[in-house]
Protein backbone atom coordinates (compact mmCIF):
# COMPACT_ATOMS: atom_id res chain seq x y z
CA UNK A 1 158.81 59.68 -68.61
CA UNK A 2 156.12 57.33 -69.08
CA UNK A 3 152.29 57.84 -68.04
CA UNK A 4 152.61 55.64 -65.26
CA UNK A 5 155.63 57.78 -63.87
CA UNK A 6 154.10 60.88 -64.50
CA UNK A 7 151.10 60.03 -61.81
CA UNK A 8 153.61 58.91 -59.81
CA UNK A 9 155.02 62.30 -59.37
CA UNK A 10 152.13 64.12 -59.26
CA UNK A 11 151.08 61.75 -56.50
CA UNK A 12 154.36 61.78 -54.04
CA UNK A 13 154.33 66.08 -55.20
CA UNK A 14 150.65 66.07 -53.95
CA UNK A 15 151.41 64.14 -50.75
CA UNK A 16 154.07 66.49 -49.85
CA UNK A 17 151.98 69.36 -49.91
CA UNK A 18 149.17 67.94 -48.05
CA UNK A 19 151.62 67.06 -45.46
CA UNK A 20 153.74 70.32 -45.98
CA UNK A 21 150.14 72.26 -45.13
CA UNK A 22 150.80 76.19 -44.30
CA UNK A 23 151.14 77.43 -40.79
CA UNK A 24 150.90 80.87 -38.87
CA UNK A 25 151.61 82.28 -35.81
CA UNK A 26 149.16 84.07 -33.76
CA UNK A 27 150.45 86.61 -30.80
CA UNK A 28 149.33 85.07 -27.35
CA UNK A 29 149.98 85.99 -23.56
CA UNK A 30 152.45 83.26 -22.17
CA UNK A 31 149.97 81.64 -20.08
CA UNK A 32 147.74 81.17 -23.27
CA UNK A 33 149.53 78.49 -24.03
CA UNK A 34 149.01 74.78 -23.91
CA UNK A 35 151.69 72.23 -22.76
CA UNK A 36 152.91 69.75 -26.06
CA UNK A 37 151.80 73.02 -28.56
CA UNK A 38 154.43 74.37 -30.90
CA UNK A 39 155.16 78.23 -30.31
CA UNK A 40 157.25 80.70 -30.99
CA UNK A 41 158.56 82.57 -28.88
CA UNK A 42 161.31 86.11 -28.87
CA UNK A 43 163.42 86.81 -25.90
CA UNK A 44 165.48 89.83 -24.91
CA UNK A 45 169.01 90.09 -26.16
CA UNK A 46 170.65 89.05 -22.91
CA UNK A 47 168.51 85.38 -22.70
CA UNK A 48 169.66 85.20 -26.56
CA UNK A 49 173.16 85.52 -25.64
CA UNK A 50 172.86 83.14 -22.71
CA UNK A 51 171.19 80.38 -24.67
CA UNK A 52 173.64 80.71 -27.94
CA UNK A 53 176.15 78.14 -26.60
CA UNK A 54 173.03 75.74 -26.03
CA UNK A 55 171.45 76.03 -29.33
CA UNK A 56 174.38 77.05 -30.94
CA UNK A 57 172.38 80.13 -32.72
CA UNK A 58 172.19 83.60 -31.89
CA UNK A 59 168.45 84.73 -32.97
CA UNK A 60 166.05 85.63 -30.39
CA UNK A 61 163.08 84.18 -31.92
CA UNK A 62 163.32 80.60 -30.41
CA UNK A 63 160.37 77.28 -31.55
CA UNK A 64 159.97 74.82 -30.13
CA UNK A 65 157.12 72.53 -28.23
CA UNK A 66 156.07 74.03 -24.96
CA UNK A 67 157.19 71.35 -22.24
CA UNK A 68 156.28 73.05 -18.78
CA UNK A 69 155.04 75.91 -17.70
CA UNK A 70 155.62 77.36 -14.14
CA UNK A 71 155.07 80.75 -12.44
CA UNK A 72 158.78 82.48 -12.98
CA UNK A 73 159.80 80.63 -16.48
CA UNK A 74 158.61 78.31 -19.39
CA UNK A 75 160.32 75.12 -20.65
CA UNK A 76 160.42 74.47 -24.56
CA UNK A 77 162.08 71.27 -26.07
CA UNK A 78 164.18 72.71 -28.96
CA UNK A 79 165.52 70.83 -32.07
CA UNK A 80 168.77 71.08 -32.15
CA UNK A 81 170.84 71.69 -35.61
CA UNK A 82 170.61 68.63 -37.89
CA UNK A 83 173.98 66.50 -37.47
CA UNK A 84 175.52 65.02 -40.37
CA UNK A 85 174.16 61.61 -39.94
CA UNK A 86 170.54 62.40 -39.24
CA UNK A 87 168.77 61.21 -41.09
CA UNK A 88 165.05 63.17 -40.98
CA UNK A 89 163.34 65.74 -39.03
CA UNK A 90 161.85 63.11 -36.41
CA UNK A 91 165.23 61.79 -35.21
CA UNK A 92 166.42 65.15 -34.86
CA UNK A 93 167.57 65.52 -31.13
CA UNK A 94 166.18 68.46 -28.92
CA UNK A 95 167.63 70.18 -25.97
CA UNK A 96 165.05 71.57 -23.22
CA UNK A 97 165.71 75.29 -22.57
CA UNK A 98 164.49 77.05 -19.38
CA UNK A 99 163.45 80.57 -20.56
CA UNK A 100 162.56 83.45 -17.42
CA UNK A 101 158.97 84.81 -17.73
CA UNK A 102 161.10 88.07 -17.39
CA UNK A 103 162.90 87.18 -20.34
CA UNK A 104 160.44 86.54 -22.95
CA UNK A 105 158.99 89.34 -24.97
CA UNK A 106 156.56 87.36 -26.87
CA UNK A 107 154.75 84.32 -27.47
CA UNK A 108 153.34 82.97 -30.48
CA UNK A 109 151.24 80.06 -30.93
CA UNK A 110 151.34 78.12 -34.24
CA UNK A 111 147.94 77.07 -36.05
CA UNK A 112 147.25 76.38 -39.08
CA UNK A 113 146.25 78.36 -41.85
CA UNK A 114 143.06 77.28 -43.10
CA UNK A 115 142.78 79.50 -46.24
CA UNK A 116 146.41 78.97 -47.92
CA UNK A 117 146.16 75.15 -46.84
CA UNK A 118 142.73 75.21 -48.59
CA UNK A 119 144.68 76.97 -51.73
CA UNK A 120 147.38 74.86 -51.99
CA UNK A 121 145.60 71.68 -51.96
CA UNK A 122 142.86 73.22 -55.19
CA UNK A 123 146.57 74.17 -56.81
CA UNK A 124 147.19 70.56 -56.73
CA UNK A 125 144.12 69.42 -57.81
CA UNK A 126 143.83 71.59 -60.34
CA UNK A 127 147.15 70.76 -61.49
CA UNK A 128 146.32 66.63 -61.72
CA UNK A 129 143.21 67.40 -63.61
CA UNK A 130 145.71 69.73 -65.74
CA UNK A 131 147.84 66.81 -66.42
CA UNK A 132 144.82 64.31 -67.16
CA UNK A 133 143.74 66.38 -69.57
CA UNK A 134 146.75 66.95 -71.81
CA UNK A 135 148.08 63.44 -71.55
CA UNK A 136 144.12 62.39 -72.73
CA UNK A 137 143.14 60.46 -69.60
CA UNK A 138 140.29 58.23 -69.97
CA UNK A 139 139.57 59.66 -66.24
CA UNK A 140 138.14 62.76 -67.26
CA UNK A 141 135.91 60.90 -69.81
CA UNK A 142 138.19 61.61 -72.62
CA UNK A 143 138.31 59.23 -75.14
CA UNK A 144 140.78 56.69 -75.57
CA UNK A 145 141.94 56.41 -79.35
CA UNK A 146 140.64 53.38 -81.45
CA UNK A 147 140.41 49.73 -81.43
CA UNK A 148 137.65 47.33 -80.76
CA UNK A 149 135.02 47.29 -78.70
CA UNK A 150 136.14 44.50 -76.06
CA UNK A 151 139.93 46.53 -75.63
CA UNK A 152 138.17 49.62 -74.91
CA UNK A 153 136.40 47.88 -72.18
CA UNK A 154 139.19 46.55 -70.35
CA UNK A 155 140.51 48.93 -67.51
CA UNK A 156 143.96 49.97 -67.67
CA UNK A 157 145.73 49.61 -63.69
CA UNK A 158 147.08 52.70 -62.67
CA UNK A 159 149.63 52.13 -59.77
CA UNK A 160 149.67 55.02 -58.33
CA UNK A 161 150.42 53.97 -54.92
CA UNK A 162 153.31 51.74 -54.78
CA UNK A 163 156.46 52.91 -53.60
CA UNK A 164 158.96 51.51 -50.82
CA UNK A 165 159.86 53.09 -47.69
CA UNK A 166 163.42 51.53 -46.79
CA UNK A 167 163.84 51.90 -43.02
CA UNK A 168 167.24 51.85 -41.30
């Protein structure tokens, strides 16, 4: 793998995890709530065993995005199980369940974790300069081997950024 390839990786691996980020849930009474937030939320055994042939799972801890909230229940658009031909996480279809206030035993609100997020992203810095330094990177202020004077002052491209996104 050349040099070129190797930042390559380390770019797309760094992307992911920025985008990846780490999330928690945080207990919350089900009025706390905001409409379009994604929760959490666990429901008694009966609701689960209702809402199995619609979701086609029989856990009661149930995400989704909170879609409406009235006095007596809660809507949340769930994601359905990925079909065969789907082909990401956006185009994933979702089925709106009604859910009884007397039904649900809990509500969790999702936020993200400032601390791990903060973590992971120094890991990945840490982890480029890591690979600067062993592969002698003139980025770190390394020196480059030998040569002349005028090929030392020439800048060397790195193309980090150019891939191709093929869209359907």
């Amino acid at each position: 793998m050349g040099l070129y390839q190797r930042w390559r990786v380390v770019a797309l691996g760094m992307a992911a995890g920025a985008l990846s980020a780490c999330y928690s849930y945080t207990a919350a009474p089900p009025s706390g709530a905001r409409i379009g937030e994604r929760v959490r939320v666990r429901v008694s055994g009966a609701e689960a065993d209702r809402l199995e042939p619609l979701l086609g799972q029989n856990e009661r801890t149930i995400e989704g995005e909170l879609l409406e909230q009235a006095d007596s229940s809660v809507a949340l658009g769930v994601a359905l199980l990925a079909a065969s031909d789907a082909s990401s996480l956006s185009s994933r279809p979702q089925q709106r369940v009604v859910i009884p206030l007397a039904a649900l035993q809990e509500v969790e609100l999702r936020r993200l974790d400032k601390v791990r997020t903060s973590l992971l992203v120094g890991a990945g810095v840490a982890a480029i300069a890591a690979i600067a330094a062993s592969s002698g990177s003139s980025l770190l202020g390394g020196g480059g081997g030998g040569g002349s004077p005028n090929e030392q002052r020439v800048p060397r491209g790195l193309p980090v950024l150019s891939w191709r996104f093929l869209l359907p």
